[in-house]
PDB file of N, CA and C in Angstrom:
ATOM      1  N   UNK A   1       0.851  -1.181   0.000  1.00  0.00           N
ATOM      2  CA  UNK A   1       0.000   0.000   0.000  1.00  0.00           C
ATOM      3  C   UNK A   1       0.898   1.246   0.000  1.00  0.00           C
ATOM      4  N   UNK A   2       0.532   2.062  -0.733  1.00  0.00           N
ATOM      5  CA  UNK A   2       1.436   3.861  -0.333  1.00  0.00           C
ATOM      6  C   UNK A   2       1.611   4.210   0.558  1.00  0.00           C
ATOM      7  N   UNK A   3       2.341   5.063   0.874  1.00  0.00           N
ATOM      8  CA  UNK A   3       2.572   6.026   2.292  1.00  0.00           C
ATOM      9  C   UNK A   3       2.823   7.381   1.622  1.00  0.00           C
ATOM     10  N   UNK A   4       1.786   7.883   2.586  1.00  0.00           N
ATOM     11  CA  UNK A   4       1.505   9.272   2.368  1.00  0.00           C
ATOM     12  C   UNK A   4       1.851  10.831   3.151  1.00  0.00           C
ATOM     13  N   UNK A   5       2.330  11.174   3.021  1.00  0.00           N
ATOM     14  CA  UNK A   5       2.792  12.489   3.752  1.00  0.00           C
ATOM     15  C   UNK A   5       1.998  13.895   3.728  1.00  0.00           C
ATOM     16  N   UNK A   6       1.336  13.965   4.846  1.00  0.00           N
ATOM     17  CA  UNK A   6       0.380  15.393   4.865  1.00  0.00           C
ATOM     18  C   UNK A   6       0.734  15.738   5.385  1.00  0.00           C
ATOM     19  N   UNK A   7       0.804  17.450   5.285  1.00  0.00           N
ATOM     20  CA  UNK A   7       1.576  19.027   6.128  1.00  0.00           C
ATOM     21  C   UNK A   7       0.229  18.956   6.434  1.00  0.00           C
ATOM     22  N   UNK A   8       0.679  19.776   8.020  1.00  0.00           N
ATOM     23  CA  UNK A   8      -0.789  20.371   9.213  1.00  0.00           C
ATOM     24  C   UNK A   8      -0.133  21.654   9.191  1.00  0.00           C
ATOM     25  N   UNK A   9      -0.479  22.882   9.104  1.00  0.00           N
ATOM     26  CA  UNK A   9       0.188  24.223   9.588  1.00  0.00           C
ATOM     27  C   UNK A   9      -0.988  24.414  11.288  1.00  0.00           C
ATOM     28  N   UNK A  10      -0.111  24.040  12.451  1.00  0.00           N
ATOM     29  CA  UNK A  10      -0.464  24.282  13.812  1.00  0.00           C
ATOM     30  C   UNK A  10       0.179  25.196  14.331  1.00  0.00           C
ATOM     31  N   UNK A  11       1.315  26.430  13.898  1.00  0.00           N
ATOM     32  CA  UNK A  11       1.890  27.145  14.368  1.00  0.00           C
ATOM     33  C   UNK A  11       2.593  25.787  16.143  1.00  0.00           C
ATOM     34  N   UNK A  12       3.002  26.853  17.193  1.00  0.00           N
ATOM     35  CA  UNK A  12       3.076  26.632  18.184  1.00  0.00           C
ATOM     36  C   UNK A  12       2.298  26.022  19.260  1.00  0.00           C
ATOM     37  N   UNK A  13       2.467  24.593  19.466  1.00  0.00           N
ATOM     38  CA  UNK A  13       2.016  23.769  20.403  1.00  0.00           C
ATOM     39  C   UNK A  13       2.839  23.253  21.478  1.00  0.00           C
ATOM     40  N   UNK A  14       1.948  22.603  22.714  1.00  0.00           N
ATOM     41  CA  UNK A  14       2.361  22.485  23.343  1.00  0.00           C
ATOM     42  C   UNK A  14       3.110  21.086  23.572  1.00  0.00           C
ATOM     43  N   UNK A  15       3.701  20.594  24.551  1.00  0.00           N
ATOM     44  CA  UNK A  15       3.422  18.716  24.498  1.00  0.00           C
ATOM     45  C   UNK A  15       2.493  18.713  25.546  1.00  0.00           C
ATOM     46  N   UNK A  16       1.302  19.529  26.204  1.00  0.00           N
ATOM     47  CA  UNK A  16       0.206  18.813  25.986  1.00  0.00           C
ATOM     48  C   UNK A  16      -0.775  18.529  25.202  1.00  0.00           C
ATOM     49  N   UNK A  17      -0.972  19.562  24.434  1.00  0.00           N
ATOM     50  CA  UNK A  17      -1.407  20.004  23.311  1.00  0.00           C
ATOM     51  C   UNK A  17      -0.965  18.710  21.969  1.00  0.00           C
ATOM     52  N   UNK A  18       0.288  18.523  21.848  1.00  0.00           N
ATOM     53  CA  UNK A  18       0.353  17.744  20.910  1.00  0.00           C
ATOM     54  C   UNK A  18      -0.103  16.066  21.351  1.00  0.00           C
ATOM     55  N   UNK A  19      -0.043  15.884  22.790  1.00  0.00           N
ATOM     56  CA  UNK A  19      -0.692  14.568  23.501  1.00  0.00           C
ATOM     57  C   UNK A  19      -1.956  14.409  23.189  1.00  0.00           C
ATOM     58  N   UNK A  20      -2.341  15.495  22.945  1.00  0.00           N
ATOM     59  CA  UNK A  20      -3.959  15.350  22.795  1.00  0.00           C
ATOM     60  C   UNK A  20      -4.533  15.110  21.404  1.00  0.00           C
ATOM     61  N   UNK A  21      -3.511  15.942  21.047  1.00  0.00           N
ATOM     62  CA  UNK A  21      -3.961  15.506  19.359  1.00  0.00           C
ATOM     63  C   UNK A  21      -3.545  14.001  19.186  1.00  0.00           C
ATOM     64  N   UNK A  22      -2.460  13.638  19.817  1.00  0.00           N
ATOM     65  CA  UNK A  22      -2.409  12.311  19.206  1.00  0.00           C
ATOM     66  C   UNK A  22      -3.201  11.099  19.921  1.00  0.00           C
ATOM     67  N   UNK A  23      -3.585  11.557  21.294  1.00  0.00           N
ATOM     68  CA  UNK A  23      -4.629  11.082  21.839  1.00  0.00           C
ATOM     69  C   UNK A  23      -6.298  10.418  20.709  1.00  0.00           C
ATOM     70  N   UNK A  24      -6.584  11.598  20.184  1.00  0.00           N
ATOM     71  CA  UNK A  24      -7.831  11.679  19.293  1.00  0.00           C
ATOM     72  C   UNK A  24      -7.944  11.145  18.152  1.00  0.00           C
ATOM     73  N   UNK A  25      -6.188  11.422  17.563  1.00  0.00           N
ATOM     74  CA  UNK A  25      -6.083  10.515  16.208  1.00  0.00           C
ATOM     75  C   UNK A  25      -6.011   9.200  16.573  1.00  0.00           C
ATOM     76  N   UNK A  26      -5.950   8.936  17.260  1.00  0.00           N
ATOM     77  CA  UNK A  26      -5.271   7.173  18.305  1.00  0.00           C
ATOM     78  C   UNK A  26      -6.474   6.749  18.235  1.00  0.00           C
ATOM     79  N   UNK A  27      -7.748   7.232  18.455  1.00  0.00           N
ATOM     80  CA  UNK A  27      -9.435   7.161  18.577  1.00  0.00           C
ATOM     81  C   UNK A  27      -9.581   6.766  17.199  1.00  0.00           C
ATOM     82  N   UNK A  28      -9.207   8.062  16.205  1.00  0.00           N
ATOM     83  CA  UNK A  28     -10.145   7.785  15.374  1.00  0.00           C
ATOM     84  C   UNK A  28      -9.858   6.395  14.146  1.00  0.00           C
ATOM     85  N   UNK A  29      -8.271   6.523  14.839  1.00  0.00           N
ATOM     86  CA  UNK A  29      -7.262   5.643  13.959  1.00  0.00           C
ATOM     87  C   UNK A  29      -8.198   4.237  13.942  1.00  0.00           C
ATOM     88  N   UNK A  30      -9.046   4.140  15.551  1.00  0.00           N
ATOM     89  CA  UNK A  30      -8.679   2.518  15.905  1.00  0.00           C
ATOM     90  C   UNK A  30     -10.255   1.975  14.875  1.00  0.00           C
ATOM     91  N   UNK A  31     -10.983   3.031  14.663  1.00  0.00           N
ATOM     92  CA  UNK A  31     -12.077   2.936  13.397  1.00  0.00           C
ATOM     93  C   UNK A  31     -11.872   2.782  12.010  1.00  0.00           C
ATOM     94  N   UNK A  32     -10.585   2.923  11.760  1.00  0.00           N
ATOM     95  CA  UNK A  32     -10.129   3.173  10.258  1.00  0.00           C
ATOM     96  C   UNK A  32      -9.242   1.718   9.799  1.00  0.00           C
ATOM     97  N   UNK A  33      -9.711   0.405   9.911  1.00  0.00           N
ATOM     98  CA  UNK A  33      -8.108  -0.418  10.148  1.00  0.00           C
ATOM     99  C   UNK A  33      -7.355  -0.122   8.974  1.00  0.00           C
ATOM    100  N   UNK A  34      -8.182   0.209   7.320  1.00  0.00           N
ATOM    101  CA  UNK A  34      -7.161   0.615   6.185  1.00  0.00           C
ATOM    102  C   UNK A  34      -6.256   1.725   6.217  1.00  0.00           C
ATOM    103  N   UNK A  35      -6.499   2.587   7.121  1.00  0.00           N
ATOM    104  CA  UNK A  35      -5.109   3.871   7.684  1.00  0.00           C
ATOM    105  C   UNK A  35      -4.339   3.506   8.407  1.00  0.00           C
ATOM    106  N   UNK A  36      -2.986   3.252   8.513  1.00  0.00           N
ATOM    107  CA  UNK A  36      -1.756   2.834   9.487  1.00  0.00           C
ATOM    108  C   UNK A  36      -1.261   4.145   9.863  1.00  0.00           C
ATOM    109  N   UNK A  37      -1.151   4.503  10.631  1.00  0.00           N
ATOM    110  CA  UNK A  37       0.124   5.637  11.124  1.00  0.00           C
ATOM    111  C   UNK A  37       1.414   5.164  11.121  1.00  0.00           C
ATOM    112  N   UNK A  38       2.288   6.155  10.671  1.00  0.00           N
ATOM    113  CA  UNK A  38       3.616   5.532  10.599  1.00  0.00           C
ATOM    114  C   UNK A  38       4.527   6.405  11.446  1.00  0.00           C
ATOM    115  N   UNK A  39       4.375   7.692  11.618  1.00  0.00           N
ATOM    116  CA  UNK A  39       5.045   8.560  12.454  1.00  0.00           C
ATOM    117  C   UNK A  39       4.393   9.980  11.937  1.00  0.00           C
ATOM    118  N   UNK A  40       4.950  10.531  12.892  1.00  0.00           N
ATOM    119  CA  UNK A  40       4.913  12.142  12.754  1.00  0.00           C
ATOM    120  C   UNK A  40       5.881  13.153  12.987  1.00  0.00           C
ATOM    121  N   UNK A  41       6.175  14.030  12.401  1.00  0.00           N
ATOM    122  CA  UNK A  41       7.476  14.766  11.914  1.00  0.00           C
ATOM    123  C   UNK A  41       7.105  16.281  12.829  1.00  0.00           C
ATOM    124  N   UNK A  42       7.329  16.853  13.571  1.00  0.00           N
ATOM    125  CA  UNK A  42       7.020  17.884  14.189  1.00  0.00           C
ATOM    126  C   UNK A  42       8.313  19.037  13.668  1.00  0.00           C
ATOM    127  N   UNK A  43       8.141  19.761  13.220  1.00  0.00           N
ATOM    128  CA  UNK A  43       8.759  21.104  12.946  1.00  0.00           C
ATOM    129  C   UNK A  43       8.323  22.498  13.850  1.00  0.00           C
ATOM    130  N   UNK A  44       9.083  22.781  14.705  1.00  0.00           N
ATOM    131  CA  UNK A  44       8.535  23.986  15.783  1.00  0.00           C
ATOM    132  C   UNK A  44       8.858  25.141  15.237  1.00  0.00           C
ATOM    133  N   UNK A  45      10.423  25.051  13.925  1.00  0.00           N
ATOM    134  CA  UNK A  45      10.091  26.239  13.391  1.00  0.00           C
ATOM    135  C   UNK A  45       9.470  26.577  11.951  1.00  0.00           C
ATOM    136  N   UNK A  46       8.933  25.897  11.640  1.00  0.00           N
ATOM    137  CA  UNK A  46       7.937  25.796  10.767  1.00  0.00           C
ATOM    138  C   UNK A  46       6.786  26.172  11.131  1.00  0.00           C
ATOM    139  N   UNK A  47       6.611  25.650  12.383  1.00  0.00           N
ATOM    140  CA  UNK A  47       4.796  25.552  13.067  1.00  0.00           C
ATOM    141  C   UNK A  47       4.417  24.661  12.219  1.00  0.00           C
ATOM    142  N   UNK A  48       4.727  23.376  11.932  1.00  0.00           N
ATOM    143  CA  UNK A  48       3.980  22.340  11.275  1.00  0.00           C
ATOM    144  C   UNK A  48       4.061  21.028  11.426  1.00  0.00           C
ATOM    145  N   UNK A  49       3.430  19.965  11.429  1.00  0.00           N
ATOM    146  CA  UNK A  49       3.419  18.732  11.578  1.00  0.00           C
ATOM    147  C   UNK A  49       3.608  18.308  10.277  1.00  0.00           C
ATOM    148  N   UNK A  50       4.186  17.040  10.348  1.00  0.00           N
ATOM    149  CA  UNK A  50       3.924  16.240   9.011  1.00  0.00           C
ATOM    150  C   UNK A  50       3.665  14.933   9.612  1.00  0.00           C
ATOM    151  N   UNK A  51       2.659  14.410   8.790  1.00  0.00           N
ATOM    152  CA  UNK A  51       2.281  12.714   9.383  1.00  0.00           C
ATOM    153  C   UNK A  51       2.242  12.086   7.947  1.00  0.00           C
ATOM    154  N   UNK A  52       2.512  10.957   8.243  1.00  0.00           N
ATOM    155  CA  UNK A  52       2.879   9.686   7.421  1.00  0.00           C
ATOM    156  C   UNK A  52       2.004   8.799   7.748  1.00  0.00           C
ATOM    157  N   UNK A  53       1.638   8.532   6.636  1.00  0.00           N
ATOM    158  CA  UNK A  53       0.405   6.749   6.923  1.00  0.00           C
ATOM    159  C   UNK A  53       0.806   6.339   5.445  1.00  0.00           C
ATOM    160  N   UNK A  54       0.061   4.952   6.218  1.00  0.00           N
ATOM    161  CA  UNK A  54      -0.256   4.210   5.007  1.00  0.00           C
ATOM    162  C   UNK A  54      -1.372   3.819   4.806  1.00  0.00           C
ATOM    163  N   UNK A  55      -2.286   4.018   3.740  1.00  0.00           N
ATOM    164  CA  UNK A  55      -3.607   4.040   3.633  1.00  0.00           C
ATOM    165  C   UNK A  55      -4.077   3.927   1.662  1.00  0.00           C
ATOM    166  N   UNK A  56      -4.732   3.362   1.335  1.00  0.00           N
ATOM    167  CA  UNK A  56      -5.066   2.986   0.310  1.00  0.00           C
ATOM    168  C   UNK A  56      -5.529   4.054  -0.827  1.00  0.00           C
ATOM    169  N   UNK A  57      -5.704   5.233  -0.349  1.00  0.00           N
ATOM    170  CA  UNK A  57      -5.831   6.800  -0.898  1.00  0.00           C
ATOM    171  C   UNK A  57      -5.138   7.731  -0.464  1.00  0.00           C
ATOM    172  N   UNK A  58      -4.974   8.689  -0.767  1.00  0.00           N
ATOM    173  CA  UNK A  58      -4.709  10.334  -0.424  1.00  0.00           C
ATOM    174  C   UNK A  58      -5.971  10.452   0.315  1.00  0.00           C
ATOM    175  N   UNK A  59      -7.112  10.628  -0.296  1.00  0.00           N
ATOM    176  CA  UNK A  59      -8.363  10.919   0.322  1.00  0.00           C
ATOM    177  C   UNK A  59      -8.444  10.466   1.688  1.00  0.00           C
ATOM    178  N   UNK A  60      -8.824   9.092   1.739  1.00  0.00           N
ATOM    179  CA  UNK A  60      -8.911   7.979   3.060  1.00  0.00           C
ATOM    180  C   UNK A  60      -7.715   8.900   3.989  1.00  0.00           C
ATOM    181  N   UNK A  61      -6.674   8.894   3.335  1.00  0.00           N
ATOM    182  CA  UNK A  61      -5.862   9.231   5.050  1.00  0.00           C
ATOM    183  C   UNK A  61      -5.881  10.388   5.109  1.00  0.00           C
ATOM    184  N   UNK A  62      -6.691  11.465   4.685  1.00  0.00           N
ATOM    185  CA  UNK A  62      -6.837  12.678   4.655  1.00  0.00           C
ATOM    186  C   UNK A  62      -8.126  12.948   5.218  1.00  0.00           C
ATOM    187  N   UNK A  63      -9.166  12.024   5.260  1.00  0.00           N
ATOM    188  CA  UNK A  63     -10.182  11.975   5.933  1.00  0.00           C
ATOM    189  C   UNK A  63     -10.024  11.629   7.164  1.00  0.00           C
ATOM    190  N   UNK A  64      -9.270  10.864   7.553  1.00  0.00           N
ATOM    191  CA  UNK A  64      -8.651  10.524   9.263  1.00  0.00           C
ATOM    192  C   UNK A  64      -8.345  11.448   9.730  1.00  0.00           C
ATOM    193  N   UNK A  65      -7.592  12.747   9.300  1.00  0.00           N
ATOM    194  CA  UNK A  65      -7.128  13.922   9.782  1.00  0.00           C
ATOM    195  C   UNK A  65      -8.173  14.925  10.281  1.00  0.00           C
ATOM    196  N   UNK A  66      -9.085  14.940   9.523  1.00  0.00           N
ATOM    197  CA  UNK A  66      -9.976  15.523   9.332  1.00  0.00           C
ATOM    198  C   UNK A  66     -11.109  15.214  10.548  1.00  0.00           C
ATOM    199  N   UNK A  67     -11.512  13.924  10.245  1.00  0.00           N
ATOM    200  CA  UNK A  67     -11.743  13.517  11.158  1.00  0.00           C
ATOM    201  C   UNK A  67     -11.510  13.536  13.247  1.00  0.00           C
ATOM    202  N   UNK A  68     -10.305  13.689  12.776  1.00  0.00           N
ATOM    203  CA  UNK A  68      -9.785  13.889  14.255  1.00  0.00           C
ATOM    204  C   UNK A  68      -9.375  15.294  14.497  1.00  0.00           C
ATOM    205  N   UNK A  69      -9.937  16.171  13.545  1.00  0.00           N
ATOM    206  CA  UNK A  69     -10.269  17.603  14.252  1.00  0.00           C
ATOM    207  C   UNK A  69      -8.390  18.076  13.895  1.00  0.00           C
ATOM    208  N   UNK A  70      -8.084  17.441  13.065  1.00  0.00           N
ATOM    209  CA  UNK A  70      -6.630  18.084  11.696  1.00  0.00           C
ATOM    210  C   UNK A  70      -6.828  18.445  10.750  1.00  0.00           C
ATOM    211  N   UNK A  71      -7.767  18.903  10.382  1.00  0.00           N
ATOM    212  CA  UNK A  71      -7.840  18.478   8.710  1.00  0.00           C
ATOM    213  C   UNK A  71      -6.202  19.154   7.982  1.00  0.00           C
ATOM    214  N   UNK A  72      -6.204  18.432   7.060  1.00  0.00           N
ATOM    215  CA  UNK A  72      -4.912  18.678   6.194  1.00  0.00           C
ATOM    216  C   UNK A  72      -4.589  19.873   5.516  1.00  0.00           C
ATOM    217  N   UNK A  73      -3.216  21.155   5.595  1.00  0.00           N
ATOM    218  CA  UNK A  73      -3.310  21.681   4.636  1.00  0.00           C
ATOM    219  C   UNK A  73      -2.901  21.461   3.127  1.00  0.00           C
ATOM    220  N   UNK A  74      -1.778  20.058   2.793  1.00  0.00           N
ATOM    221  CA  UNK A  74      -1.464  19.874   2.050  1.00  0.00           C
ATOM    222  C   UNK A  74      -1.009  18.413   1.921  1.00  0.00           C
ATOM    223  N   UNK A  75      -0.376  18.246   0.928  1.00  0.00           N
ATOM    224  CA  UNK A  75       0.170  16.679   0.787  1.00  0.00           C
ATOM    225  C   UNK A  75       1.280  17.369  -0.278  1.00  0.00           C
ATOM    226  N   UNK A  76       2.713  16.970   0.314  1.00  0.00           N
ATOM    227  CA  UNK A  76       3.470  17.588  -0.170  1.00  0.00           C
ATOM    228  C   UNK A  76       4.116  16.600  -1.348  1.00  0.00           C
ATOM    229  N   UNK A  77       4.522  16.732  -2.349  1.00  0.00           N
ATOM    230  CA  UNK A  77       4.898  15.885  -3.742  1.00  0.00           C
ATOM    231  C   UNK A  77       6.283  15.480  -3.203  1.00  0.00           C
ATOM    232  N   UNK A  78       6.568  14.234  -2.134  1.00  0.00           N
ATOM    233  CA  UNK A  78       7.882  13.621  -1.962  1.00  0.00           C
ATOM    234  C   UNK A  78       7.394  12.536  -2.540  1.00  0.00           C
ATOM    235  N   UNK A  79       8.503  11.688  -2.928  1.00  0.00           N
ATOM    236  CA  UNK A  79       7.798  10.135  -3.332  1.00  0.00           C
ATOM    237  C   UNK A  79       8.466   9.743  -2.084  1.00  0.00           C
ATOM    238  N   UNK A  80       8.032   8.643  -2.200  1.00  0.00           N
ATOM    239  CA  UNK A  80       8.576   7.453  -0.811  1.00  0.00           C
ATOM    240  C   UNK A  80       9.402   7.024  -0.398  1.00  0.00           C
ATOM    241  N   UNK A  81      10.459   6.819  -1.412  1.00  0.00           N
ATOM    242  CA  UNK A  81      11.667   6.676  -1.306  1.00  0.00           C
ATOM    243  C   UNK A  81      12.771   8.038  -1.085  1.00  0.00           C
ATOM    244  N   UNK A  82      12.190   9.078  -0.826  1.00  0.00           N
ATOM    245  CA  UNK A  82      13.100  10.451  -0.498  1.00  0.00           C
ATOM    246  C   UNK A  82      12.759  10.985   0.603  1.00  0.00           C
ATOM    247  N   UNK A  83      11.902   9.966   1.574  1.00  0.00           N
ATOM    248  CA  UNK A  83      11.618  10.475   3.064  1.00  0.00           C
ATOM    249  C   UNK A  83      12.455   9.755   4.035  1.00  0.00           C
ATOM    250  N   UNK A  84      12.887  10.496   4.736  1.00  0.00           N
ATOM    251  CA  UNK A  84      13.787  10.081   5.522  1.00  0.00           C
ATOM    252  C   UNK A  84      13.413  10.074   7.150  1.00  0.00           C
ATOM    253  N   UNK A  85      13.988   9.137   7.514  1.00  0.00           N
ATOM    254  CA  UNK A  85      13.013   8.916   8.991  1.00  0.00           C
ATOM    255  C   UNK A  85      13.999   9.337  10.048  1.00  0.00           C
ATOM    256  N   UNK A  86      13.523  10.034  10.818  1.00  0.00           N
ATOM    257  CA  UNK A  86      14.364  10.270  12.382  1.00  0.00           C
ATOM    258  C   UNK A  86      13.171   9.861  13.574  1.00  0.00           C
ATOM    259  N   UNK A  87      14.358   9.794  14.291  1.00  0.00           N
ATOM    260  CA  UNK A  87      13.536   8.839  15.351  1.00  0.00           C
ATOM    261  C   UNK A  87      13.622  10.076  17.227  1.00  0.00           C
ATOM    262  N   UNK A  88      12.735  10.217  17.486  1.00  0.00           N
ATOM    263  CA  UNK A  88      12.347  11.524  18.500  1.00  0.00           C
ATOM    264  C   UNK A  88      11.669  10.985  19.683  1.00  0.00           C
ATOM    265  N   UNK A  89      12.025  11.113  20.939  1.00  0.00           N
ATOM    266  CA  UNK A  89      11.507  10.289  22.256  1.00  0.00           C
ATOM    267  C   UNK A  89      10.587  12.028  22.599  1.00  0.00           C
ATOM    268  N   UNK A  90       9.021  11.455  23.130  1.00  0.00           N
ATOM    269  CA  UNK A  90       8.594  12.359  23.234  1.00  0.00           C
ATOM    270  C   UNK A  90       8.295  12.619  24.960  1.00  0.00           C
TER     271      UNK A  90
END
């Protein structure tokens, strides 16, 4: 299946703030079994998130976001093989 990369523009959050969001997506995730989460990319000076799934559309994992009170501002044109993973203890 693809993996997909959507930008959130959230400016400045908190880590409770970001607990919670991932709290809700964790909810809405556990309704969706064709959306996987794969990680999430936090940029503080950006003010933006990026999340990664794997999910059988753009749409579908863009509706999960949405769903959980994210909706998406974008889906940025990386292919899959030019994302690079770091690993972040929260």
């Amino acid at each position: 299946m693809p993996h997909y990369i959507i930008e959130r523009n959230v400016g400045s959050l908190s880590s409770d703030q970001l607990t919670a969001a991932g709290r809700m997506s964790n909810s809405v995730l556990a309704e969706m079994p064709e959306v996987v989460w794969v990680k999430s990319y936090v940029s503080d000076a950006e003010g933006k998130i990026y999340f990664e799934y794997i999910g059988p559309t753009r749409k579908r994992c863009s509706s999960m976001r949405a769903a959980a009170g994210c909706p998406r501002t974008r889906f940025p044109k990386y292919p899959s093989r030019s994302i690079r993973r770091c690993s972040c203890s929260w």
